[in-house]
PDB file of N, CA and C in Angstrom:
ATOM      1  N   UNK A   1     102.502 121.278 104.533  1.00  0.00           N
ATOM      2  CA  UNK A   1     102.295 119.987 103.892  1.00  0.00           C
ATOM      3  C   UNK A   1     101.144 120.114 102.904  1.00  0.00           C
ATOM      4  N   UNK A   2     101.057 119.484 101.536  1.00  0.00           N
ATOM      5  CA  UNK A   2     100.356 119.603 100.942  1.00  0.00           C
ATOM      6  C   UNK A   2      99.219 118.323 101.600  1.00  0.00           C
ATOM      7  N   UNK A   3      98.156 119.519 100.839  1.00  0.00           N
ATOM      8  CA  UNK A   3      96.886 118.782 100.919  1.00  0.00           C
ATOM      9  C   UNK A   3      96.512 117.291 100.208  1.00  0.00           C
ATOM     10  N   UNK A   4      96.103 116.218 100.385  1.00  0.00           N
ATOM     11  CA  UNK A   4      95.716 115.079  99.891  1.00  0.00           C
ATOM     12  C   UNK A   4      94.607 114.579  99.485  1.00  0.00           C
ATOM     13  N   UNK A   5      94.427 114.480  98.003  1.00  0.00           N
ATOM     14  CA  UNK A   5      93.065 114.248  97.436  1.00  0.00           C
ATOM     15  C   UNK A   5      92.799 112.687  97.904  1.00  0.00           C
ATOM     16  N   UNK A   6      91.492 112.828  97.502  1.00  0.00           N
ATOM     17  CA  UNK A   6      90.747 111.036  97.701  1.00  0.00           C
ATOM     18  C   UNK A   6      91.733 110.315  97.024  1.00  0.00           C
ATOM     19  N   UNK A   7      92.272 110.190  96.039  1.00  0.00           N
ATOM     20  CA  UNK A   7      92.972 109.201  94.870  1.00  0.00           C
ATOM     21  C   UNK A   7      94.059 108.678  96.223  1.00  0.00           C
ATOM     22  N   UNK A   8      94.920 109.796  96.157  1.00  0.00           N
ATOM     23  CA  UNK A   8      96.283 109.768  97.007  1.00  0.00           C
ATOM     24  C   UNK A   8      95.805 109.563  98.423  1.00  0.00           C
ATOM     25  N   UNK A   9      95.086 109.630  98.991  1.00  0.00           N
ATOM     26  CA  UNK A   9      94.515 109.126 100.556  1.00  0.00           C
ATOM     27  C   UNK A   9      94.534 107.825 100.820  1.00  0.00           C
ATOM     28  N   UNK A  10      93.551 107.117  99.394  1.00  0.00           N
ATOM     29  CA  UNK A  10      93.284 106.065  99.310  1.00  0.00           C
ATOM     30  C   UNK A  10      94.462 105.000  98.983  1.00  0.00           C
ATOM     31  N   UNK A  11      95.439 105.727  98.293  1.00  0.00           N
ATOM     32  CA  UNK A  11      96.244 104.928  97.526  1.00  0.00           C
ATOM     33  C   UNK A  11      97.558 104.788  98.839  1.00  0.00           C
ATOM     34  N   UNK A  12      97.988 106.233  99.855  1.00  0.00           N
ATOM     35  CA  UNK A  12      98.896 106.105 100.711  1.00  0.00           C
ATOM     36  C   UNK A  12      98.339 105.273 101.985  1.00  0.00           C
ATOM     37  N   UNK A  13      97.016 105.270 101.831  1.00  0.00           N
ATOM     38  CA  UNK A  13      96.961 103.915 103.139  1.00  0.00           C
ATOM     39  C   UNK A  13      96.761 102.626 102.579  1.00  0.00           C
ATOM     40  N   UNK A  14      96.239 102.481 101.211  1.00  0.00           N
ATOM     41  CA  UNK A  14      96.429 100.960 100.911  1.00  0.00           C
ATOM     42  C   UNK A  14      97.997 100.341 101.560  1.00  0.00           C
ATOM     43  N   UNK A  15      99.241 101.816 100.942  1.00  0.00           N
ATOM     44  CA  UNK A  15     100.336 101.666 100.788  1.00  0.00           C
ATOM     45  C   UNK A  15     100.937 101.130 102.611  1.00  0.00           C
ATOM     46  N   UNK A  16     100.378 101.929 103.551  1.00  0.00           N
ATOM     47  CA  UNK A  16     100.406 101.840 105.030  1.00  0.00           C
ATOM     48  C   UNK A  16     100.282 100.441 106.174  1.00  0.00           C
ATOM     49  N   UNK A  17      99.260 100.470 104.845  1.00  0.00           N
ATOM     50  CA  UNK A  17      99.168  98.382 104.748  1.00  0.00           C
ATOM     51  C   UNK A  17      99.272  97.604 104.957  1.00  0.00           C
ATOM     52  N   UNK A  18     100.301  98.174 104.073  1.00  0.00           N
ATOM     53  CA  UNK A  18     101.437  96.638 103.422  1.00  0.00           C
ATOM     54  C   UNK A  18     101.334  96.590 102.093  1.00  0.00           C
ATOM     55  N   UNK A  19     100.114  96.895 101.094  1.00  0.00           N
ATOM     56  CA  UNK A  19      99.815  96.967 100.017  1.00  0.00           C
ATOM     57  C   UNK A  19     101.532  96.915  99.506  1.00  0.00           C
ATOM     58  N   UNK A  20     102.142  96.526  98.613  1.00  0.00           N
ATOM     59  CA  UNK A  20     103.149  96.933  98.200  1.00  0.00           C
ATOM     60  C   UNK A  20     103.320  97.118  96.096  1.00  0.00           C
ATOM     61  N   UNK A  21     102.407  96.738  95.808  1.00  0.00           N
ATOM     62  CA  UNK A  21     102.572  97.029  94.174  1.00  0.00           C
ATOM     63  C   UNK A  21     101.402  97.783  93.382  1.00  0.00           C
ATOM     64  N   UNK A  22     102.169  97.972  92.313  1.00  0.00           N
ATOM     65  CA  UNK A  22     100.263  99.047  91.472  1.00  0.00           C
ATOM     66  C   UNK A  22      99.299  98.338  91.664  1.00  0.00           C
ATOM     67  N   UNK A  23      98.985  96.713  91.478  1.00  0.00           N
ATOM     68  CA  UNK A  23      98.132  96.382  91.266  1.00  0.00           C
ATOM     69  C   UNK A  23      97.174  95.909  92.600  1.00  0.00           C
ATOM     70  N   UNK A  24      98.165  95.066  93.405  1.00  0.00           N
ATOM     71  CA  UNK A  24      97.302  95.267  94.785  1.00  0.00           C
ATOM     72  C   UNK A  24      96.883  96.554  95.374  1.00  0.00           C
ATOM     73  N   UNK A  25      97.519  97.568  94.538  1.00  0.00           N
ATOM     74  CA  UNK A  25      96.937  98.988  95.197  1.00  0.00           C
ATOM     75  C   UNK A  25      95.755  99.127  94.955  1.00  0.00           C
ATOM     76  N   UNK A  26      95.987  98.996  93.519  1.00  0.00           N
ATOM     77  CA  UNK A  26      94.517  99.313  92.961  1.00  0.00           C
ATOM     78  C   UNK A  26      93.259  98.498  93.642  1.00  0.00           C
ATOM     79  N   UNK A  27      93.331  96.884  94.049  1.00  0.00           N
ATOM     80  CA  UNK A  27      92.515  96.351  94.615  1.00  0.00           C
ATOM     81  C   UNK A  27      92.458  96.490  95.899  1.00  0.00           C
ATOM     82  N   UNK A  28      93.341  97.167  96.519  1.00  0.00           N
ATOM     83  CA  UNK A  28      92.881  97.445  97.842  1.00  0.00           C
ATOM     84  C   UNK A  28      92.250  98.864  98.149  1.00  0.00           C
ATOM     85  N   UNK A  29      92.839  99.757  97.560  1.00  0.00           N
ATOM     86  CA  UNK A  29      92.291 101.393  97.414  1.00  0.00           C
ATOM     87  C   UNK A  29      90.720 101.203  96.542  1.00  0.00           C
ATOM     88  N   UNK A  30      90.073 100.029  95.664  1.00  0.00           N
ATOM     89  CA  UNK A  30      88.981 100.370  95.197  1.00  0.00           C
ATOM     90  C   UNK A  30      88.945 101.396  93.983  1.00  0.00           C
ATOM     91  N   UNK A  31      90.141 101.663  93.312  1.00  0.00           N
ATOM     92  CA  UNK A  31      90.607 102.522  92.679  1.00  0.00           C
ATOM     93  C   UNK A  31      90.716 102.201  90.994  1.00  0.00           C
ATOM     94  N   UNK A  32      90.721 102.342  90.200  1.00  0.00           N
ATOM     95  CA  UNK A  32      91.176 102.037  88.535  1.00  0.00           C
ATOM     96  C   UNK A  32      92.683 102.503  88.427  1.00  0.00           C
ATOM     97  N   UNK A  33      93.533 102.230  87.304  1.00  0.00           N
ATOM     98  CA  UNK A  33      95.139 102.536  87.514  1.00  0.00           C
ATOM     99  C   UNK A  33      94.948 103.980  87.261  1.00  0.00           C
ATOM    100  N   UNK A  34      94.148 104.533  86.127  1.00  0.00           N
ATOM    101  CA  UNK A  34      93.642 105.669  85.883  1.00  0.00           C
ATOM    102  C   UNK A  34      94.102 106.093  87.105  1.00  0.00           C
ATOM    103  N   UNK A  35      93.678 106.567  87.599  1.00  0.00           N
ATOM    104  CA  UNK A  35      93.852 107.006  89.595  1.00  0.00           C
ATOM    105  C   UNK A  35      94.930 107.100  90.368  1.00  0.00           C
ATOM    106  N   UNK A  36      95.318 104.950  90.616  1.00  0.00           N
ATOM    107  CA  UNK A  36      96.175 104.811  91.135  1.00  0.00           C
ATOM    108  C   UNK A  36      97.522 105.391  90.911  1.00  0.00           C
ATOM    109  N   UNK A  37      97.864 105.555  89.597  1.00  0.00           N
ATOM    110  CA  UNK A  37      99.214 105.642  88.585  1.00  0.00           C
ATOM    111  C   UNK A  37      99.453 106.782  89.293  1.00  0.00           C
ATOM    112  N   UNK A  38      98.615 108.133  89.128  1.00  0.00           N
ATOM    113  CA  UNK A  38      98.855 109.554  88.968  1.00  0.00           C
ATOM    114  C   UNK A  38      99.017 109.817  90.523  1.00  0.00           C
ATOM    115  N   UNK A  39      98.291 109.080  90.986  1.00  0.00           N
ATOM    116  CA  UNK A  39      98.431 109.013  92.710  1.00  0.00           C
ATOM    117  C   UNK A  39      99.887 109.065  93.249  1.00  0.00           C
ATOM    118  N   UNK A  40     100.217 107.639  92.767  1.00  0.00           N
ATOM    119  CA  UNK A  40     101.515 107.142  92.931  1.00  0.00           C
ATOM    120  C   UNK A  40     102.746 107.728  92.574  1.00  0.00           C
ATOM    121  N   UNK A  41     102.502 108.564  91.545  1.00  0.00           N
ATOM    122  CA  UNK A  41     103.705 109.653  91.143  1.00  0.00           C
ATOM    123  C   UNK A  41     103.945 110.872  92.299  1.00  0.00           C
ATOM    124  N   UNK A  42     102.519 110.945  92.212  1.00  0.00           N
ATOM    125  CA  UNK A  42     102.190 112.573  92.800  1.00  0.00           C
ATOM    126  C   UNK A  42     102.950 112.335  94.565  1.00  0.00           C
ATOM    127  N   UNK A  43     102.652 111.021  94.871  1.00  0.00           N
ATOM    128  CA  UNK A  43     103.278 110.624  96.532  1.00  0.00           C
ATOM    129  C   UNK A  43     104.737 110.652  96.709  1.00  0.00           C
ATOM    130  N   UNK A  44     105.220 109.723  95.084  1.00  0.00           N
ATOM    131  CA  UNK A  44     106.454 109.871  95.204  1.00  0.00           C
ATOM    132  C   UNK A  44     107.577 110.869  95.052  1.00  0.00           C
ATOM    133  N   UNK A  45     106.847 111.728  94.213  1.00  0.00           N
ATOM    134  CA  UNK A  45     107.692 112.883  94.152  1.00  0.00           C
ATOM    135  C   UNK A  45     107.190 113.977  95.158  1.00  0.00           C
ATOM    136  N   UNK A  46     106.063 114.122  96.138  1.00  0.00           N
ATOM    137  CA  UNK A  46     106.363 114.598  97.371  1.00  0.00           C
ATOM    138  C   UNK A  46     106.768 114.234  98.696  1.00  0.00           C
ATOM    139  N   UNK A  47     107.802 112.619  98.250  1.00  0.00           N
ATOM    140  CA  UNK A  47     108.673 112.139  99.496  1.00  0.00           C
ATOM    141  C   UNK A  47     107.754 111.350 100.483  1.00  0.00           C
ATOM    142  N   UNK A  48     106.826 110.966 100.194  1.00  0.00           N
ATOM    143  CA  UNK A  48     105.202 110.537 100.839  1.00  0.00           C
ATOM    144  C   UNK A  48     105.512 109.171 100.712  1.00  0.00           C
ATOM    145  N   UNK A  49     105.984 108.446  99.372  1.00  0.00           N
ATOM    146  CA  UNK A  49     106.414 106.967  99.252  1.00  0.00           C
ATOM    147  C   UNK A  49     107.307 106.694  98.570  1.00  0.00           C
ATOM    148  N   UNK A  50     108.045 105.869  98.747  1.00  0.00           N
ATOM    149  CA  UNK A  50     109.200 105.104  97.680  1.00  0.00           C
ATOM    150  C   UNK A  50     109.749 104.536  97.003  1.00  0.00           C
ATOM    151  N   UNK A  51     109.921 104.023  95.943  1.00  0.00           N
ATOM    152  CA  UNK A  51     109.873 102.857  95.098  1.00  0.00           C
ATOM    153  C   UNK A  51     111.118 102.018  94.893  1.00  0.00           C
ATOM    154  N   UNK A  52     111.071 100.914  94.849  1.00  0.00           N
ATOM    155  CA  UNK A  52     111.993 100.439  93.955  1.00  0.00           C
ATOM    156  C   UNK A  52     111.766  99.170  92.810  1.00  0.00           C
ATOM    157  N   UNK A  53     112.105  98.894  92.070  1.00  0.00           N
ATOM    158  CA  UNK A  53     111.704  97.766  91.468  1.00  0.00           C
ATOM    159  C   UNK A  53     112.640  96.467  91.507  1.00  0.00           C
ATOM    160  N   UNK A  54     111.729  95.616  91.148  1.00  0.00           N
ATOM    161  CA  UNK A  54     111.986  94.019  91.949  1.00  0.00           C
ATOM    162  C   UNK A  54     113.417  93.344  90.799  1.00  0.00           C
ATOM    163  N   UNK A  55     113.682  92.540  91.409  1.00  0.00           N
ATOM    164  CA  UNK A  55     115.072  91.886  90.579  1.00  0.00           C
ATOM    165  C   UNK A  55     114.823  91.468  89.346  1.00  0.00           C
ATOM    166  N   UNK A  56     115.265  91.774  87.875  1.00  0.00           N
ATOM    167  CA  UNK A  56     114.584  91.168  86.624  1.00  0.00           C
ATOM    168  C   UNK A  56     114.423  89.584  86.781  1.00  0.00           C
ATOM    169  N   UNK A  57     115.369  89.188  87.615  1.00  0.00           N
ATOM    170  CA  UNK A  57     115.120  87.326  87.710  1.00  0.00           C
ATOM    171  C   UNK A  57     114.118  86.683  88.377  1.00  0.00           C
ATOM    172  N   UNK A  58     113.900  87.633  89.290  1.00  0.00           N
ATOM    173  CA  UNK A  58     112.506  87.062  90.338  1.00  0.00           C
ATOM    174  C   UNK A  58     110.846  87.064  89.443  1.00  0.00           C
ATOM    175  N   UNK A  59     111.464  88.404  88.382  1.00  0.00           N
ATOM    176  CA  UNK A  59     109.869  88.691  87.399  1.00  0.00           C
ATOM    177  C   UNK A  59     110.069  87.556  86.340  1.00  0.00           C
ATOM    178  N   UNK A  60     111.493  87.317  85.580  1.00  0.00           N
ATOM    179  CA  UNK A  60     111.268  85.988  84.837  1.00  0.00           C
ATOM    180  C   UNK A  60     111.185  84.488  85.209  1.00  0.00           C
ATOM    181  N   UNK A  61     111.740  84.770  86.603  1.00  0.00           N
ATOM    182  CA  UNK A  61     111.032  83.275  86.995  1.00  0.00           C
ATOM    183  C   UNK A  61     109.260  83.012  87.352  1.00  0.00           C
ATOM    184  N   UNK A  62     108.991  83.851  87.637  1.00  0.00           N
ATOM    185  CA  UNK A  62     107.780  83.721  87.707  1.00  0.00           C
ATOM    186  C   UNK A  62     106.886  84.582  86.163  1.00  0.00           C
ATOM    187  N   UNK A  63     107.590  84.385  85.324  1.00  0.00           N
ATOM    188  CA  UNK A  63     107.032  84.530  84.062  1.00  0.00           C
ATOM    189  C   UNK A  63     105.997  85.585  83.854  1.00  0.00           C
ATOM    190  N   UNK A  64     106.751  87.124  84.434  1.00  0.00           N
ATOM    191  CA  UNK A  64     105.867  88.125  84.466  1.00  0.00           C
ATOM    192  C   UNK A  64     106.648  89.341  84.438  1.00  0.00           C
ATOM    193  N   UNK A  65     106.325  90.604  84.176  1.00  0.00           N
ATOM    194  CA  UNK A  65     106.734  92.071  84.040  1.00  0.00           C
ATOM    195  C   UNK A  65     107.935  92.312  85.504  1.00  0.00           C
ATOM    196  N   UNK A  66     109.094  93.005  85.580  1.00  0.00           N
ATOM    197  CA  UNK A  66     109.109  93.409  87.073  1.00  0.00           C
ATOM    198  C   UNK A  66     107.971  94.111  87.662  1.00  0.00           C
ATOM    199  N   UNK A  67     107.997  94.065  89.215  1.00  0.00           N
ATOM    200  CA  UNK A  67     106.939  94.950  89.827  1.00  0.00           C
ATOM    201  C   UNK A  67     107.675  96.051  90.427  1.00  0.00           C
ATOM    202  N   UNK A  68     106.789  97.239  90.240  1.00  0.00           N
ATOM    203  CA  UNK A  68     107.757  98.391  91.114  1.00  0.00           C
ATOM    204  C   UNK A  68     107.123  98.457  92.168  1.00  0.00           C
ATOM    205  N   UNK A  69     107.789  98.186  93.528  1.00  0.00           N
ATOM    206  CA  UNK A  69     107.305  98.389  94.945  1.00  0.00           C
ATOM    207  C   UNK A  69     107.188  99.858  95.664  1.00  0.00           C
ATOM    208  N   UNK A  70     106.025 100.208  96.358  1.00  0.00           N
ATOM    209  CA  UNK A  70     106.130 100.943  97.124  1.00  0.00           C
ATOM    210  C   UNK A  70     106.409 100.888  98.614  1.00  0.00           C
ATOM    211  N   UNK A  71     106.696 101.965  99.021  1.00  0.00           N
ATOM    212  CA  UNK A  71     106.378 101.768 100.589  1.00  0.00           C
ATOM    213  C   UNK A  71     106.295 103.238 101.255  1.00  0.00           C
ATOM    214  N   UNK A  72     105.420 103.150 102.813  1.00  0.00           N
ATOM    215  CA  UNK A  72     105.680 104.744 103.178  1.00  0.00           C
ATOM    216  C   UNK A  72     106.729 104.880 103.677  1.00  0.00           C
ATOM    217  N   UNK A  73     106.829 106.690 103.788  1.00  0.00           N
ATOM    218  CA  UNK A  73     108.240 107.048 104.426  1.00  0.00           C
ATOM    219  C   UNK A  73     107.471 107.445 105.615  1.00  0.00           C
ATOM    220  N   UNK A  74     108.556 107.910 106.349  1.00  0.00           N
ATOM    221  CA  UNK A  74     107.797 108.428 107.429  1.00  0.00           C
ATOM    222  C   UNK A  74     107.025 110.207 107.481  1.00  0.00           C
ATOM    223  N   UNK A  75     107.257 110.506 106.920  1.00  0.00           N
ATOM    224  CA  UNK A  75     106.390 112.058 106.239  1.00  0.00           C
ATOM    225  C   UNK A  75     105.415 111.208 105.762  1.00  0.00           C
ATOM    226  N   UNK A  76     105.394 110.229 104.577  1.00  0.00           N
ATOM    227  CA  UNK A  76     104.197 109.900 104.539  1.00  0.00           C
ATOM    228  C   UNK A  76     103.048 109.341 105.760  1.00  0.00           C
ATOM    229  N   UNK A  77     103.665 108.493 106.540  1.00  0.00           N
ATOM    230  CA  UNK A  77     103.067 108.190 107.987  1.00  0.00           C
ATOM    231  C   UNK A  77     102.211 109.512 108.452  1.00  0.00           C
ATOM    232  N   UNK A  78     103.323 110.695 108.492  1.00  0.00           N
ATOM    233  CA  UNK A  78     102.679 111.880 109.720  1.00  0.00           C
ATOM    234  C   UNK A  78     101.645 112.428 108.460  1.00  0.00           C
ATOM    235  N   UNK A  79     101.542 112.641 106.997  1.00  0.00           N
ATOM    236  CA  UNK A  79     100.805 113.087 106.251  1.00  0.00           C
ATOM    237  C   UNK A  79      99.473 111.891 106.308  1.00  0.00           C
ATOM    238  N   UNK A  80      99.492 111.211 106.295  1.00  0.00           N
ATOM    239  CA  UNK A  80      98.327 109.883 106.375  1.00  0.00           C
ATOM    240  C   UNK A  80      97.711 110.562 107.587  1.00  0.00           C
ATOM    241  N   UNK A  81      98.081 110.131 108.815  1.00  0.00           N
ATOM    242  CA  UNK A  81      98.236 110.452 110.170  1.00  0.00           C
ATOM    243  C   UNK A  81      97.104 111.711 110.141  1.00  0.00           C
ATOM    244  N   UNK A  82      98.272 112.702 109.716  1.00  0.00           N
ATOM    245  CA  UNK A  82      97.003 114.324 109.559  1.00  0.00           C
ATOM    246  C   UNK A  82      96.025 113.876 108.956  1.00  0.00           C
ATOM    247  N   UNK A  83      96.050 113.377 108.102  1.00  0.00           N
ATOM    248  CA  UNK A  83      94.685 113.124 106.658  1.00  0.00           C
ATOM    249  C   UNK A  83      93.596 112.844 107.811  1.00  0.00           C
ATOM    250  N   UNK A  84      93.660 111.824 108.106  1.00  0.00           N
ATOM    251  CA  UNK A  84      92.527 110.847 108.745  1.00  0.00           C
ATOM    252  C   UNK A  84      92.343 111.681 109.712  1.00  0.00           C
ATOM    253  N   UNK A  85      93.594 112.499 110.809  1.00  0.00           N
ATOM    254  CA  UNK A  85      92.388 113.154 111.968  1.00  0.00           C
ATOM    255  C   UNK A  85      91.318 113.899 111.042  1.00  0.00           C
ATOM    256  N   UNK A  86      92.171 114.713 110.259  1.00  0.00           N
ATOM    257  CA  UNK A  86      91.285 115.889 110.071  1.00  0.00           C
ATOM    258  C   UNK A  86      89.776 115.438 109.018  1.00  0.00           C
ATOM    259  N   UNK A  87      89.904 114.058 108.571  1.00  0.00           N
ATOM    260  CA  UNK A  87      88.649 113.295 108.205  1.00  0.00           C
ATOM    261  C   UNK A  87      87.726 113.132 109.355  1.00  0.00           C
ATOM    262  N   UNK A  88      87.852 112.598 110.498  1.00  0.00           N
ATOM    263  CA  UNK A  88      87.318 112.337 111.893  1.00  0.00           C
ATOM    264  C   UNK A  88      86.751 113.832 112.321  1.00  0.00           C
ATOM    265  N   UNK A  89      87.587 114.867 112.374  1.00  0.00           N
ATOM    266  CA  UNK A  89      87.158 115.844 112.729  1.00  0.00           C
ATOM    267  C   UNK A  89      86.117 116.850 111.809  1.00  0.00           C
ATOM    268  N   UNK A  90      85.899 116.261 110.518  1.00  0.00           N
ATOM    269  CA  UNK A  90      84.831 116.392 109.651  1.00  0.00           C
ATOM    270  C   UNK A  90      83.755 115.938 110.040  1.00  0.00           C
ATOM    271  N   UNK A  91      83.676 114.202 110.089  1.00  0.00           N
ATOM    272  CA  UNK A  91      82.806 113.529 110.267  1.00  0.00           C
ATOM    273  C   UNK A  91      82.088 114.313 111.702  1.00  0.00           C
ATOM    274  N   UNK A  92      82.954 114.495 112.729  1.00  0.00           N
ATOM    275  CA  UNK A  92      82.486 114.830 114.356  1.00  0.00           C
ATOM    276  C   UNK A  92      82.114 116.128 113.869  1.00  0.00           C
ATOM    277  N   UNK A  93      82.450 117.059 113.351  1.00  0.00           N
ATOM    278  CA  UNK A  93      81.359 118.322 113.114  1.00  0.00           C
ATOM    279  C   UNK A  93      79.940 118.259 112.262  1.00  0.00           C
ATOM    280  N   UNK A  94      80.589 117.287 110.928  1.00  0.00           N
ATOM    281  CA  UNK A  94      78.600 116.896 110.425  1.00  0.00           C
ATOM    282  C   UNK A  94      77.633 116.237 111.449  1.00  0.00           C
ATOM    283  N   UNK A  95      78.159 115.343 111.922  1.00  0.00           N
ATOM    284  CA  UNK A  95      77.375 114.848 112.933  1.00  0.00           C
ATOM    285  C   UNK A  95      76.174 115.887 113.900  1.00  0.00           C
ATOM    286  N   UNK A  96      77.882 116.337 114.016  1.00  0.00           N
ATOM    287  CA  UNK A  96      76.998 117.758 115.367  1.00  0.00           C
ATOM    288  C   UNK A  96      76.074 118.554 114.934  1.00  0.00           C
ATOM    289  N   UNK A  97      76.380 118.786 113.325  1.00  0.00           N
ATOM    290  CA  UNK A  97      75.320 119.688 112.733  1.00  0.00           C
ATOM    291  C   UNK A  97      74.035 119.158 112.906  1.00  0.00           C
ATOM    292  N   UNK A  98      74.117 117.663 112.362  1.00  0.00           N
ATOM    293  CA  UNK A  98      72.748 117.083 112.052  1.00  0.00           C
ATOM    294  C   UNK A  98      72.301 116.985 113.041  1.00  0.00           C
ATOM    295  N   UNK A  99      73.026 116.616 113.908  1.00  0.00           N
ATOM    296  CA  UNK A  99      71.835 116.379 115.422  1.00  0.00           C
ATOM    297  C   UNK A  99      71.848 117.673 115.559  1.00  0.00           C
ATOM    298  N   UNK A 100      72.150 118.731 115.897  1.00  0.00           N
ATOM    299  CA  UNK A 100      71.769 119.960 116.333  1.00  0.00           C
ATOM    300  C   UNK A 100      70.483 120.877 115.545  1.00  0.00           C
ATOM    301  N   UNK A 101      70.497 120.209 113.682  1.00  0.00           N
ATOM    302  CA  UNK A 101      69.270 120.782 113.184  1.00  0.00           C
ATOM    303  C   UNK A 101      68.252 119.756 113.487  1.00  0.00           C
ATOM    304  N   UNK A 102      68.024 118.599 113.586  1.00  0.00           N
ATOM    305  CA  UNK A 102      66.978 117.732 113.981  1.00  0.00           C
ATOM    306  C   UNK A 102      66.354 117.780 115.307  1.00  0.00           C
TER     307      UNK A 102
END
C-alpha cells in the first residue's frame, strides 16, 4: 500500500467523516484547494475514494456549479486505519524518547 502524505491523510479522513465535497473538505481538513484538489485525485486514482457528481438539476435549483462527491472505499478505510496506527505508534515512541532523555 502506498504511503500517505499529510495533504491525503487529512483530506481521506475529512472524507471518513462524512465530509462529502471539495469544499467542505477543504474546511474540514484545514487545507487550501491547492492541496485538497491534488489530494483528491491522487486518492481517487489509488481506489482510496470515489466520486460521483450530483444531478445538473439539483445544482440549478439551488443556483450553483454541480458538486462532485466523494466517499471512502473500503481500502480507503484499512489505508486511513494503517495511517493513524502507525501515527500513534510515532507519537508512543517520541514520547518514550523524551521521557527517557529527561
Amino acid at each position: 500500500m502506498a504511503r500517505l502524505g499529510t495533504a491525503q491523510l487529512k483530506v481521506l479522513e475529512a472524507i471518513a467523516g462524512g465530509t462529502g465535497y471539495g469544499f467542505d473538505v477543504m474546511d474540514q481538513a484545514g487545507l487550501a484547494s491547492g492541496s485538497v484538489y491534488p489530494a483528491l485525485s491522487k486518492l481517487e486514482k489509488s481506489g482510496l475514494v470515489r466520486s460521483r457528481w450530483e444531478a445538473a438539476s439539483v445544482a440549478r435549483r439551488e443556483k450553483r456549479p454541480p458538486r462532485r462527491y466523494y466517499e471512502i472505499t473500503a481500502s480507503g478505510r484499512e489505508a486511513l486505519a494503517g495511517a493513524l496506527a502507525q501515527a500513534r505508534d510515532l507519537a508512543r515512541s517520541l514520547a518514550r524518547a523524551v521521557k527517557e532523555s529527561g
